[in-house]
N, C-alpha and C. Protein backbone atom coordinates (compact mmCIF):
# COMPACT_ATOMS: atom_id res chain seq x y z
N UNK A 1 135.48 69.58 -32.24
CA UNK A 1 135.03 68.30 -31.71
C UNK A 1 134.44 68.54 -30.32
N UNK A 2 133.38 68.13 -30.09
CA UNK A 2 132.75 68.13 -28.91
C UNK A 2 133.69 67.34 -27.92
N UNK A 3 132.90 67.22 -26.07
CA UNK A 3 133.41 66.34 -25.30
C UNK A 3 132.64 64.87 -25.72
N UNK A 4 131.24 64.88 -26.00
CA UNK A 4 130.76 63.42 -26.29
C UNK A 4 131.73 62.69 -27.13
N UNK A 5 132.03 63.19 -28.50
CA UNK A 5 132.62 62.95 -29.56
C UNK A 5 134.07 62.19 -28.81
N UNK A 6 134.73 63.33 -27.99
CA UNK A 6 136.18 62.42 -27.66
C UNK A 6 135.86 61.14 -26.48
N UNK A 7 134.47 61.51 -26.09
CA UNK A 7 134.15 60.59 -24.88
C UNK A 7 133.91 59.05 -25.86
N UNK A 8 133.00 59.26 -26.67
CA UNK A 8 132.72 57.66 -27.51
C UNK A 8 133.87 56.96 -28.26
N UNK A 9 134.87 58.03 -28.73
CA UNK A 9 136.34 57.60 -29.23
C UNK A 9 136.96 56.87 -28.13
N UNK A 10 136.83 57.35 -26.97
CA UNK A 10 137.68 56.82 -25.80
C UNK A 10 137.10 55.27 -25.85
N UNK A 11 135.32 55.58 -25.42
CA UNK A 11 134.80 54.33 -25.28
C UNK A 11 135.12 53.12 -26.52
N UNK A 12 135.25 53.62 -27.47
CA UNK A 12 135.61 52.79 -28.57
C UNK A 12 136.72 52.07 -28.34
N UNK A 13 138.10 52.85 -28.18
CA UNK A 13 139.36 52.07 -28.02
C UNK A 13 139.70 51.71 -26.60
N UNK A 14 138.64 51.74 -25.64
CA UNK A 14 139.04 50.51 -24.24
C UNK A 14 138.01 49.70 -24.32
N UNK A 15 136.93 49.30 -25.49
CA UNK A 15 135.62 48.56 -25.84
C UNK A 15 136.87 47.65 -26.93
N UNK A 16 137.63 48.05 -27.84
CA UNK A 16 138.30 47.24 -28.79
C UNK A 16 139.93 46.75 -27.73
N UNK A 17 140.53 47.22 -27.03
CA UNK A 17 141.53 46.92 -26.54
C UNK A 17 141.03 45.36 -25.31
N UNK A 18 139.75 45.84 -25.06
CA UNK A 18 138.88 44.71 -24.16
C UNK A 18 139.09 43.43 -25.27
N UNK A 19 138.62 43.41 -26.26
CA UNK A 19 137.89 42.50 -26.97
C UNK A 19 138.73 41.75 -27.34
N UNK A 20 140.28 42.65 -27.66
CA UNK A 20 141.39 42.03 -28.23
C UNK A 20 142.37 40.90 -26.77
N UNK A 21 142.28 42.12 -25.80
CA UNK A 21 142.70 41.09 -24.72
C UNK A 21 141.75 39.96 -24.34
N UNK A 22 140.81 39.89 -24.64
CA UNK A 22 139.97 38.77 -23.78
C UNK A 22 139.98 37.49 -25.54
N UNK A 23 140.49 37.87 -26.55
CA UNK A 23 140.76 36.98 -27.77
C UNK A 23 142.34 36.46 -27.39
N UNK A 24 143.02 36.96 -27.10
CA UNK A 24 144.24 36.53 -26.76
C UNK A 24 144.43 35.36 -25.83
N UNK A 25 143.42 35.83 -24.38
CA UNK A 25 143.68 35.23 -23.75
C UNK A 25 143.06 33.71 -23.79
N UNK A 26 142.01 33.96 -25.06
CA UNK A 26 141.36 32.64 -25.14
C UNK A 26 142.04 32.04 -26.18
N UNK A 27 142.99 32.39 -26.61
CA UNK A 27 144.03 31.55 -27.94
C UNK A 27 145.02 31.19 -27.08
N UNK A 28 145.20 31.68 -25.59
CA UNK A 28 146.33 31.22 -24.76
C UNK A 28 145.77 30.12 -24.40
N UNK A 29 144.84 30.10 -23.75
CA UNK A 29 144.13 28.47 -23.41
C UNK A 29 143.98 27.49 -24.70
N UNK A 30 143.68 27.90 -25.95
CA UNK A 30 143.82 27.17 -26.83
C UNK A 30 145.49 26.41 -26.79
N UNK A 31 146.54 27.78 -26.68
CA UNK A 31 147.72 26.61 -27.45
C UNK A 31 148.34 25.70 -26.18
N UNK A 32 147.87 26.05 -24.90
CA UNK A 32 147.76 25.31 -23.64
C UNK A 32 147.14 23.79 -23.64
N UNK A 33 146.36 24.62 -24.37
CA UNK A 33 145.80 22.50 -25.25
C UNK A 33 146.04 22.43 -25.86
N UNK A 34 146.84 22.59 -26.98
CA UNK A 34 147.13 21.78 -27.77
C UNK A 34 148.62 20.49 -27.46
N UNK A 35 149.18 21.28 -26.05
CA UNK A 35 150.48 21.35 -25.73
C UNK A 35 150.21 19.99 -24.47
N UNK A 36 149.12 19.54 -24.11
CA UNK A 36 148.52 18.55 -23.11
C UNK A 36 148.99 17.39 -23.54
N UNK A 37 149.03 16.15 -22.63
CA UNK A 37 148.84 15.34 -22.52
C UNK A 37 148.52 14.36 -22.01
N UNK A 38 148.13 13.47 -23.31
CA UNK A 38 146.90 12.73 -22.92
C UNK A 38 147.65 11.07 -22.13
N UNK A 39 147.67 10.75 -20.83
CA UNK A 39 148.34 9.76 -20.53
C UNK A 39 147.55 8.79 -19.99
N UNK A 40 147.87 7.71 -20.34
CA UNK A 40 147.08 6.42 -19.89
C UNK A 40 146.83 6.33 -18.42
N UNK A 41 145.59 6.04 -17.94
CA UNK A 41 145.21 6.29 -16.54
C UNK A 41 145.77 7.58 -15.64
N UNK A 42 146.57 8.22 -15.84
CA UNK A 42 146.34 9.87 -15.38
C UNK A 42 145.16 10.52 -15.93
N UNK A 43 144.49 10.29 -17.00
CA UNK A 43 143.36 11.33 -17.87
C UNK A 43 144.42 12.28 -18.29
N UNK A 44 143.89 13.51 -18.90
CA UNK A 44 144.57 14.55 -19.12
C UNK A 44 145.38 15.29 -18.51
N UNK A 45 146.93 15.56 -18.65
CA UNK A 45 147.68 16.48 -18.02
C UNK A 45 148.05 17.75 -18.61
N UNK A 46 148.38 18.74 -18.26
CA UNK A 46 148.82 20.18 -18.98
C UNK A 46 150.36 19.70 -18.38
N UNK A 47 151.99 19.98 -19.12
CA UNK A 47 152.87 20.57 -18.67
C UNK A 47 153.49 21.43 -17.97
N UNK A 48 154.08 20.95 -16.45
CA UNK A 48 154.41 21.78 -15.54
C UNK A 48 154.42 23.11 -16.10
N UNK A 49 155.51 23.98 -16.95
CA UNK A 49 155.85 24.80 -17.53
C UNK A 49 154.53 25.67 -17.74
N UNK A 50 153.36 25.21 -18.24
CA UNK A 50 152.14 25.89 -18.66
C UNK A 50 151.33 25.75 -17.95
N UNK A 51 151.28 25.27 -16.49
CA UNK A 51 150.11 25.68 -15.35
C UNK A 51 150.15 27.05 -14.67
N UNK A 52 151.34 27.84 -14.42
CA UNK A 52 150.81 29.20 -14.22
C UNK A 52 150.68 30.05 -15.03
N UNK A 53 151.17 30.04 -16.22
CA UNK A 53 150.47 30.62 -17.44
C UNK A 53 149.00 30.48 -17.77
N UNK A 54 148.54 29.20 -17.61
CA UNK A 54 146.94 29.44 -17.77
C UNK A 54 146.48 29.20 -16.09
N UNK A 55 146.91 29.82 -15.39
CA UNK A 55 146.14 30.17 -13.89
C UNK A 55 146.05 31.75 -14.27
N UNK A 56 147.29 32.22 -14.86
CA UNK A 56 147.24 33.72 -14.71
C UNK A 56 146.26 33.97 -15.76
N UNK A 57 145.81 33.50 -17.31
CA UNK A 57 145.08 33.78 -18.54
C UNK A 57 143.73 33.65 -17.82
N UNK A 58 143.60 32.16 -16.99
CA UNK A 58 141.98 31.74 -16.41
C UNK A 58 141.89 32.90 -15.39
N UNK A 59 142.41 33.93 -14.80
CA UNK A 59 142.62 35.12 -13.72
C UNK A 59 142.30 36.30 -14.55
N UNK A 60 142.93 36.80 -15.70
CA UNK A 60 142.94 37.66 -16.39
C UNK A 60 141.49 37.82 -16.98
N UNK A 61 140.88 36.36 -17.55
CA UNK A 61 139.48 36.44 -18.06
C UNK A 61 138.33 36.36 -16.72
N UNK A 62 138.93 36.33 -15.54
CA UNK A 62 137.91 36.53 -14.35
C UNK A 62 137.94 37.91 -14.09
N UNK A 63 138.65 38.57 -14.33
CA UNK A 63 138.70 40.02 -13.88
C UNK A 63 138.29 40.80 -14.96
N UNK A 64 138.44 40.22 -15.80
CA UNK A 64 137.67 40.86 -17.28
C UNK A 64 136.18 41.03 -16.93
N UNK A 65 135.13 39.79 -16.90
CA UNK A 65 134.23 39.25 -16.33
C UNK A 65 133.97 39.89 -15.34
N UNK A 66 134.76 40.48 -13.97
CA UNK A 66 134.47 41.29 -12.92
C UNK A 66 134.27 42.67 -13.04
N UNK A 67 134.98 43.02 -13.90
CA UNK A 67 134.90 44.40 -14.47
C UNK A 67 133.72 44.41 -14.80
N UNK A 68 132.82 44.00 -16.16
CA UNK A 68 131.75 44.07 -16.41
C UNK A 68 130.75 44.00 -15.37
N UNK A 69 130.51 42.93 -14.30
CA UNK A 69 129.66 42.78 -13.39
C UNK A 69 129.48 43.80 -12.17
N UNK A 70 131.15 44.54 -11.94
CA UNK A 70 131.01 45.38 -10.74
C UNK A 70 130.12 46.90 -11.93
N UNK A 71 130.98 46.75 -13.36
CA UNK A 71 129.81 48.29 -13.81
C UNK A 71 128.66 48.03 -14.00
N UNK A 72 127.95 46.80 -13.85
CA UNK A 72 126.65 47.12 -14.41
C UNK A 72 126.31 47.04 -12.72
N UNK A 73 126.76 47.21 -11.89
CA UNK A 73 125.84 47.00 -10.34
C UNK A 73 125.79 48.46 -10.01
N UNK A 74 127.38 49.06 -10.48
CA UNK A 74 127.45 50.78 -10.26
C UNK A 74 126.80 51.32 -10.90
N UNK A 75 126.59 51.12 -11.93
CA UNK A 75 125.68 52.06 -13.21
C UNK A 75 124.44 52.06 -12.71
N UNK A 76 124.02 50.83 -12.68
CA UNK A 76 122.06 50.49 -12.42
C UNK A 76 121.96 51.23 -11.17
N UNK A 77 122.98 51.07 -10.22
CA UNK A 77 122.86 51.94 -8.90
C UNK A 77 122.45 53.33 -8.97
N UNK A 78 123.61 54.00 -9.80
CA UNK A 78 123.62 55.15 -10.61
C UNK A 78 122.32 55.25 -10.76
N UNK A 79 122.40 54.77 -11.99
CA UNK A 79 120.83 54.98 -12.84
C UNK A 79 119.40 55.12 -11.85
N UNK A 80 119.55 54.28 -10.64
CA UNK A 80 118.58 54.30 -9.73
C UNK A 80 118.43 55.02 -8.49
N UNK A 81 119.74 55.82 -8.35
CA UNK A 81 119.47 56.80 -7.81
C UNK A 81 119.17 57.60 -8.64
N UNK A 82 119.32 58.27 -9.73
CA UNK A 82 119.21 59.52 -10.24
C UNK A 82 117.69 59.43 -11.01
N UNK A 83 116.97 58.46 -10.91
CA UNK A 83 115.80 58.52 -11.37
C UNK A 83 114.70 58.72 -10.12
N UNK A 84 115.08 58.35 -9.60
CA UNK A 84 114.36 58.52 -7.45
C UNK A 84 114.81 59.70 -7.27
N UNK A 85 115.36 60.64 -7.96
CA UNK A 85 115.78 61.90 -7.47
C UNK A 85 115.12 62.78 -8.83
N UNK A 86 114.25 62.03 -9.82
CA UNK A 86 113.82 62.99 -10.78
C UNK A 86 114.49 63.49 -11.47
N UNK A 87 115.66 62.94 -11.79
CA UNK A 87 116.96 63.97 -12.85
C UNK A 87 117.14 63.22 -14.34
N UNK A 88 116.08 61.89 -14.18
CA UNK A 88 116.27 61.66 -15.59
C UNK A 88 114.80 61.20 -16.25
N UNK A 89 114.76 61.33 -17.24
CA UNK A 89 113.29 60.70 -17.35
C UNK A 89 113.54 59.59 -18.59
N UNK A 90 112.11 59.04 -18.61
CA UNK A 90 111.84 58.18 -19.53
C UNK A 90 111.70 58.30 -20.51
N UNK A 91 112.18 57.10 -21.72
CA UNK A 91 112.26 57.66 -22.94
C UNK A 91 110.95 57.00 -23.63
């Protein structure tokens, strides 16, 4: 087995471990509503019990979200130095 080979395996299972945490955390906000209520002139309330649970899920899917945004600023960076330096070319 090559290094690419164990490198895309890797990428595979923190690309599927991503996908699964960021499904979770959106079935946590789901049963967070289902668990609401709806009270006459308050509008909608969530239960004491389940407001830092979905502060920490609405946190968890911001840093998910951050992750992606800080690699694509490093990469393109990457990518833009090493093409201003002639080390990669066009396909």
């Amino acid at each position: 087995m090559k290094l690419d080979d164990y490198r895309e395996t890797f990428y595979s299972y923190t690309g599927k471990a991503s996908d699964i945490s960021r499904q979770l955390a959106f079935a946590g906000i789901a049963i967070i509503w289902i668990f609401k209520k709806d009270l006459p002139g308050a509008g909608l309330t969530v239960p004491r019990e389940l407001i830092v649970p979905g502060l920490l899920i609405v946190l968890a899917l911001g840093f998910d979200l951050l992750q992606y945004c800080l690699g694509t600023v490093i990469w393109g960076g990457v990518l833009s130095t090493q093409r201003s330096r002639g080390n990669l070319r066009r396909c």
